[in-house]
C-alpha atoms as a PDB file:
ATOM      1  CA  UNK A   1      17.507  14.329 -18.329  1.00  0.00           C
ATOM      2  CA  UNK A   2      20.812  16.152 -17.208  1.00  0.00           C
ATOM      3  CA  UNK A   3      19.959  18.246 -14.274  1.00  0.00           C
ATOM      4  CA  UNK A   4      19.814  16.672 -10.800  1.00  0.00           C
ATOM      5  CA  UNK A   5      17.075  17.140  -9.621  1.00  0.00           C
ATOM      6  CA  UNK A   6      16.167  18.325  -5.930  1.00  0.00           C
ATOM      7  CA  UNK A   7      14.069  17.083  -2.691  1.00  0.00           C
ATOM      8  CA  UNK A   8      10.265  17.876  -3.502  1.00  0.00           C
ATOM      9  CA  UNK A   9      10.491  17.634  -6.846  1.00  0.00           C
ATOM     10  CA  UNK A  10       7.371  16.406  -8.831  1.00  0.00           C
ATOM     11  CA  UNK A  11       7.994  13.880 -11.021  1.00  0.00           C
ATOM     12  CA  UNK A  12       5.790  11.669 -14.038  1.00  0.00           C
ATOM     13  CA  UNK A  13       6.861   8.174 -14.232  1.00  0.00           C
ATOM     14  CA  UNK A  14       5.235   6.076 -17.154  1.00  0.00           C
ATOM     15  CA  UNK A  15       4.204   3.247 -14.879  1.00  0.00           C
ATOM     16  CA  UNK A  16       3.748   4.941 -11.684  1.00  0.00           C
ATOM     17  CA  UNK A  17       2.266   7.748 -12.295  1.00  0.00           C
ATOM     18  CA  UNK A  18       3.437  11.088 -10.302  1.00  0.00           C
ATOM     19  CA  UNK A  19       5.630  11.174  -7.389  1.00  0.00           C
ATOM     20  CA  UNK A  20       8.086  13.331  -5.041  1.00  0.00           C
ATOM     21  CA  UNK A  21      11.485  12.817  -5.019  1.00  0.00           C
ATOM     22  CA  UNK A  22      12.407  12.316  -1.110  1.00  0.00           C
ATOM     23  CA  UNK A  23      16.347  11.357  -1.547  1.00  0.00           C
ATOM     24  CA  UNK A  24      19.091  11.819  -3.898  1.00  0.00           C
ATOM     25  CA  UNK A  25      21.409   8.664  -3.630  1.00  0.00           C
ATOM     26  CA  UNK A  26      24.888   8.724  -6.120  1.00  0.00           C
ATOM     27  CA  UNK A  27      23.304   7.396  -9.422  1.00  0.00           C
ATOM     28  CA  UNK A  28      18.875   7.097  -8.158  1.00  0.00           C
ATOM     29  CA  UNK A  29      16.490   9.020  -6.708  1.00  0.00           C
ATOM     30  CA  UNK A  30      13.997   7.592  -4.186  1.00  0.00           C
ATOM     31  CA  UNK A  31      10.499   8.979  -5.624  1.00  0.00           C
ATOM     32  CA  UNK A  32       7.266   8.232  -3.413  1.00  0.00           C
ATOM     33  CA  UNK A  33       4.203   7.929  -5.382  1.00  0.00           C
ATOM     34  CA  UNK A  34       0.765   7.526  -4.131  1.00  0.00           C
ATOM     35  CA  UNK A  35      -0.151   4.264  -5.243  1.00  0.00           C
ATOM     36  CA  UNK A  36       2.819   2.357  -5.312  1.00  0.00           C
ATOM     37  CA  UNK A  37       5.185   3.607  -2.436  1.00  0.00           C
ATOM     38  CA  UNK A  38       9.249   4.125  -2.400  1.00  0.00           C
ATOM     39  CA  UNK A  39      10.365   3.596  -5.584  1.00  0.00           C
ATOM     40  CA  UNK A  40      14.120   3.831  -6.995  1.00  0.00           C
ATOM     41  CA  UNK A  41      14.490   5.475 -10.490  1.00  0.00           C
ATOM     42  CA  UNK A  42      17.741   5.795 -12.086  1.00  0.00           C
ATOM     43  CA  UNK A  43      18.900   9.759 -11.971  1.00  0.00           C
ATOM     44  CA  UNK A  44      19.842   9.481 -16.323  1.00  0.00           C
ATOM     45  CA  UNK A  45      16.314   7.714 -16.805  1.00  0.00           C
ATOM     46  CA  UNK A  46      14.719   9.367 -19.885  1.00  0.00           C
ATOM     47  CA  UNK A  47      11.558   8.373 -19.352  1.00  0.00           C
ATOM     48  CA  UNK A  48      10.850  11.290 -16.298  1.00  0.00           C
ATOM     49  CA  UNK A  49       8.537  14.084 -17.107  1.00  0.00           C
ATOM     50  CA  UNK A  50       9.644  17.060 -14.682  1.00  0.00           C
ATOM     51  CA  UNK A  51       6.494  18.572 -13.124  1.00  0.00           C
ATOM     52  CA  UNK A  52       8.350  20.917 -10.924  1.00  0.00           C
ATOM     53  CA  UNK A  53      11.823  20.966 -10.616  1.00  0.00           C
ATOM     54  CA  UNK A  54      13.666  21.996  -7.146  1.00  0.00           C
ATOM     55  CA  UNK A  55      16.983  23.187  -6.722  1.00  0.00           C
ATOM     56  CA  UNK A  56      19.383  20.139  -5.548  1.00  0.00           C
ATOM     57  CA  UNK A  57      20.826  21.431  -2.049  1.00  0.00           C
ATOM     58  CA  UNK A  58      22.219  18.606  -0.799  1.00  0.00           C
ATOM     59  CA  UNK A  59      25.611  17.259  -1.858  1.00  0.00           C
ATOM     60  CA  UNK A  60      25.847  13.246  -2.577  1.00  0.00           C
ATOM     61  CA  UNK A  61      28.797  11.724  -1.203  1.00  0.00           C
ATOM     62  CA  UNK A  62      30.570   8.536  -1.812  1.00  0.00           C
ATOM     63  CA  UNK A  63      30.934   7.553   1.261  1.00  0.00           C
ATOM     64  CA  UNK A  64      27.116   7.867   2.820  1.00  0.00           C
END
């Protein structure tokens, strides 16, 4: 997966099932999922199915 991905997009992890991304960090997303919380997932993780992909409008920054 190449595209960054925005806020509110649906995602399909392997292990955790689906989740929402709720914030873009540099190189991770923070995904919540139902069952198993916050989560941290690697942004160039090829295991993501995309349910439904949001625009990113949010720059990331370097410095926080």
């Amino acid at each position: 997966m190449s595209e960054i991905l925005g806020v509110g997009s649906r995602v399909k992890h392997p292990a955790y099932g689906e989740g929402a991304i709720i914030k873009i960090d540099v190189a991770a997303y923070k995904v919540c999922f139902m069952q198993y919380g916050g989560k941290h997932g690697r942004k160039n993780y090829s295991e993501w199915e995309i349910i439904e992909q949001l625009e990113a409008t949010e720059e990331i920054s370097l410095t926080g």
